[in-house]
C-alpha atoms as a PDB file:
ATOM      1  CA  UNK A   1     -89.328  25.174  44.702  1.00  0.00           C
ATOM      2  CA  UNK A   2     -92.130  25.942  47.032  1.00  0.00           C
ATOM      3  CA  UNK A   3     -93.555  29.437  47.532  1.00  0.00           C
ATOM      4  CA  UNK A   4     -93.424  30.725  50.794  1.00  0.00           C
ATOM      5  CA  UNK A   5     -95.082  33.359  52.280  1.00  0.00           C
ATOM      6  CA  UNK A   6     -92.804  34.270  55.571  1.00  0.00           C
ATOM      7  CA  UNK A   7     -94.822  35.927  58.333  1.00  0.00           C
ATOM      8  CA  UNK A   8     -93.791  37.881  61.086  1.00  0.00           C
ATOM      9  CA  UNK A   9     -93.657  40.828  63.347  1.00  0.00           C
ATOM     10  CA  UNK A  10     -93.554  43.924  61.429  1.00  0.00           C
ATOM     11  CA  UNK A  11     -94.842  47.106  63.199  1.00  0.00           C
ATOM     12  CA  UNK A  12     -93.294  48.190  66.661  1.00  0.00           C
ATOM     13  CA  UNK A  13     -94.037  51.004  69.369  1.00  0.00           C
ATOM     14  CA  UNK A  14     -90.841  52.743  68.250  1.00  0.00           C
ATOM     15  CA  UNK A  15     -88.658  52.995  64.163  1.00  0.00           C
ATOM     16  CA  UNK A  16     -85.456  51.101  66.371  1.00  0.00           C
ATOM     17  CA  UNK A  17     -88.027  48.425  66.821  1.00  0.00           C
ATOM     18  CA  UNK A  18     -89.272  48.120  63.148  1.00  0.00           C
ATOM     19  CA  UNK A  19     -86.059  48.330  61.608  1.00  0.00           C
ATOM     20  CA  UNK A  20     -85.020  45.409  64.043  1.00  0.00           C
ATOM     21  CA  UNK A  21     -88.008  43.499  62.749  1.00  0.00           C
ATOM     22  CA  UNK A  22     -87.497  44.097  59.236  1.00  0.00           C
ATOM     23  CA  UNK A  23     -84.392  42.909  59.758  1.00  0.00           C
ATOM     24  CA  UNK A  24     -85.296  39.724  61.420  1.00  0.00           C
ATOM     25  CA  UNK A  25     -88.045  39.109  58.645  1.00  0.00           C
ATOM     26  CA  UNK A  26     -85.444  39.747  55.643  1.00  0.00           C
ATOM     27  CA  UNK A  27     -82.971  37.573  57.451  1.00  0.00           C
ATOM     28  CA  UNK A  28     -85.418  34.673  57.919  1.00  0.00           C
ATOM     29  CA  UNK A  29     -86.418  35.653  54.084  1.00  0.00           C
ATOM     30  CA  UNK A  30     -83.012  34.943  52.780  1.00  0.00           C
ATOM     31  CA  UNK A  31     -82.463  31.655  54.934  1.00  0.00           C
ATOM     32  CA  UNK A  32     -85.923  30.246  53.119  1.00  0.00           C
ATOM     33  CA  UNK A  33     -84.458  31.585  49.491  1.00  0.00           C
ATOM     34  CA  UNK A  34     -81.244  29.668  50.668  1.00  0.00           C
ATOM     35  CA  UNK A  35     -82.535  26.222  51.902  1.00  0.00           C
ATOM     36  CA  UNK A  36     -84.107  26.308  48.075  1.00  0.00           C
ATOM     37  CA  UNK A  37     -87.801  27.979  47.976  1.00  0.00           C
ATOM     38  CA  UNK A  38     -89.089  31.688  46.254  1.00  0.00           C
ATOM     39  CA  UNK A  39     -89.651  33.778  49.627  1.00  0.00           C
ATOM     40  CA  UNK A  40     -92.669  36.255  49.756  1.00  0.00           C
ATOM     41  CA  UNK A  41     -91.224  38.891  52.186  1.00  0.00           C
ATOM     42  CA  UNK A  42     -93.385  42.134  53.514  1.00  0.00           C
ATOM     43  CA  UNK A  43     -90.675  43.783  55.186  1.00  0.00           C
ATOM     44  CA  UNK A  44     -89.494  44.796  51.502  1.00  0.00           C
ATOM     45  CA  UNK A  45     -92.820  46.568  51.112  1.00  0.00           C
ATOM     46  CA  UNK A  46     -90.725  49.458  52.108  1.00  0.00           C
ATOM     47  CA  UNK A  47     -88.914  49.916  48.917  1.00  0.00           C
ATOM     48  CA  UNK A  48     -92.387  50.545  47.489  1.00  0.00           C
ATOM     49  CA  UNK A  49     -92.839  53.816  49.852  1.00  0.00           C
ATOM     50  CA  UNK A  50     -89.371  55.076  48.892  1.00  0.00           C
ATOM     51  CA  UNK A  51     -90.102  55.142  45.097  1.00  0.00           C
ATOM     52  CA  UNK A  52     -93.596  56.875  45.461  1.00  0.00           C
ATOM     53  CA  UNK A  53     -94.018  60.409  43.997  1.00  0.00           C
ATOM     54  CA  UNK A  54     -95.802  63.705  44.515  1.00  0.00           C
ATOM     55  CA  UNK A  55     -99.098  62.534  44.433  1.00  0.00           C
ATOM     56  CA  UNK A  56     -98.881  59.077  44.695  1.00  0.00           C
ATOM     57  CA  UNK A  57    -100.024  57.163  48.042  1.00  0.00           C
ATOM     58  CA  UNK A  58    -100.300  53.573  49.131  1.00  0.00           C
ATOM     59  CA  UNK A  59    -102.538  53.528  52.202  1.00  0.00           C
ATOM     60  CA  UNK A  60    -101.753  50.557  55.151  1.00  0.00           C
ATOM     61  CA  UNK A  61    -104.732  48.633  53.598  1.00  0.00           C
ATOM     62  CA  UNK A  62    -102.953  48.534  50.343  1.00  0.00           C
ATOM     63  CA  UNK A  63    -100.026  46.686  51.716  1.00  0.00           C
ATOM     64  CA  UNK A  64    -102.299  44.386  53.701  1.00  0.00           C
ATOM     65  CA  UNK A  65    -104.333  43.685  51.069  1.00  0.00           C
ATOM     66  CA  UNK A  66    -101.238  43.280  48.425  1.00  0.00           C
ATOM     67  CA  UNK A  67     -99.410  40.717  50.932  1.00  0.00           C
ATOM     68  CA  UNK A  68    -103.224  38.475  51.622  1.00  0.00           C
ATOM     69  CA  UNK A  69    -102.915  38.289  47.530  1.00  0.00           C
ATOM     70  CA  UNK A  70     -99.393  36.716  47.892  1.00  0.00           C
ATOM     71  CA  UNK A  71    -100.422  34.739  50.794  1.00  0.00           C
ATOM     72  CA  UNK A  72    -103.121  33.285  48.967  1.00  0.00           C
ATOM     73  CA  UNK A  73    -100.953  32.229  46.484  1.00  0.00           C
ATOM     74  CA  UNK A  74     -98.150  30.688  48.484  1.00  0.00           C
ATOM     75  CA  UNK A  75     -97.538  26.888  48.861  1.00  0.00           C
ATOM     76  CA  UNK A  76     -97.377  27.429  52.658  1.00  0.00           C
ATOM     77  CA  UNK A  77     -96.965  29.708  55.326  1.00  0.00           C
ATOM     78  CA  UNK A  78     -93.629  30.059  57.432  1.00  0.00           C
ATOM     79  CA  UNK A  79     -94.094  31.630  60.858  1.00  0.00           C
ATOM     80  CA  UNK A  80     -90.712  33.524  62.389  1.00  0.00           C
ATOM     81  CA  UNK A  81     -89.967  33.333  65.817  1.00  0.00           C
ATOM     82  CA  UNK A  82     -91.254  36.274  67.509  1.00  0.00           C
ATOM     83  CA  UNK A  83     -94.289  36.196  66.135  1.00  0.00           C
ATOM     84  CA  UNK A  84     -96.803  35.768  69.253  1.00  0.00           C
ATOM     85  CA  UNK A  85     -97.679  39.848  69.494  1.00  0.00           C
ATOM     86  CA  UNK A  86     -98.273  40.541  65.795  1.00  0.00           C
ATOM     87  CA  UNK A  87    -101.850  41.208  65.384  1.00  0.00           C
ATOM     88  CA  UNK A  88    -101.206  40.851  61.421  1.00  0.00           C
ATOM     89  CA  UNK A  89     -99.364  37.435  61.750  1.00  0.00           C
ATOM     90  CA  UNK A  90    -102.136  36.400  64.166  1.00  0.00           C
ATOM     91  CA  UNK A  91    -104.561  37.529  60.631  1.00  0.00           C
ATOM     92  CA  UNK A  92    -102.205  35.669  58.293  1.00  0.00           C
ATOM     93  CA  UNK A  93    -102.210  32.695  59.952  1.00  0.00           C
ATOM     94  CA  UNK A  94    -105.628  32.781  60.352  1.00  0.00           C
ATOM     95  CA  UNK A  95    -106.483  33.342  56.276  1.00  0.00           C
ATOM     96  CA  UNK A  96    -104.143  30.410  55.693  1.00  0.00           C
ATOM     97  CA  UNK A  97    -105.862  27.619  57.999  1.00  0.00           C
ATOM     98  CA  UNK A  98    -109.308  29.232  56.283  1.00  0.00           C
ATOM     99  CA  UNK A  99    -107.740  29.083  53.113  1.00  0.00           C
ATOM    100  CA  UNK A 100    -106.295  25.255  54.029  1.00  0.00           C
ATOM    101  CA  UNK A 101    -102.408  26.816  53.049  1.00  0.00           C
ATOM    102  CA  UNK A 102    -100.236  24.540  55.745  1.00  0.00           C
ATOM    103  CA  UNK A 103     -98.782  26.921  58.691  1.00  0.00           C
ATOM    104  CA  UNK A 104     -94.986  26.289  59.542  1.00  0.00           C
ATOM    105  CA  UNK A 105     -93.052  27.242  62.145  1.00  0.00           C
ATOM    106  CA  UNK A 106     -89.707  25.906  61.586  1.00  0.00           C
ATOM    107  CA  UNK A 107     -87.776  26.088  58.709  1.00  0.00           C
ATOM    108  CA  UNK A 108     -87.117  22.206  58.680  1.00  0.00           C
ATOM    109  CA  UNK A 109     -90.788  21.927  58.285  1.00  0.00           C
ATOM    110  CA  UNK A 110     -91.298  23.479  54.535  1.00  0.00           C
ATOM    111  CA  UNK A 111     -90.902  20.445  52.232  1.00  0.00           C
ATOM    112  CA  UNK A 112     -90.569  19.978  49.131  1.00  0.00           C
END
């Protein structure tokens, strides 16, 4: 079972437009669990805001920097369609060629 970071548009001029992407990303994140590898996926991150507390803050860094750690320590990289006007998959895919992670962007390509 490989582990597989999945990388993807996130962010969006408008909420409709996230939500659509989070759905895209979780969807894409549950066909990579399915064909038999441990998805990382970011658009989750959001269950992390909903639990904070008074007092308790996780800044945009802190998500970047929490996802680069899972990145880093993913088999490969899967790239969803849709992808081309993320500046943070454009970053991701960047730290994985750096790091030598391979980049995928079909599903057929993650092998075993």
């Amino acid at each position: 079972m490989k582990r597989v970071y999945v990388a993807g548009a996130y962010s969006s001029g408008n909420v409709i437009g996230v939500l659509d992407n989070i759905r895209e990303g979780m969807r894409w994140s549950t066909k990579v669990f399915l064909a038999g590898h441990a998805p990382f996926s970011p658009w989750l991150d959001f269950h992390y805001q909903l639990m904070l507390r008074d007092g308790e803050a996780l800044s945009v860094p802190d998500y970047y920097e929490y996802s680069l750690a899972w990145l880093r320590a993913s088999d490969c990289v899967f790239v969803t369609p849709g992808w081309e006007d993320s500046k943070g998959t454009v970053a991701e895919i960047q730290e994985a060629e750096r790091l030598g992670i391979p980049v995928v962007y079909n599903i057929k390509d993650i092998s075993e």
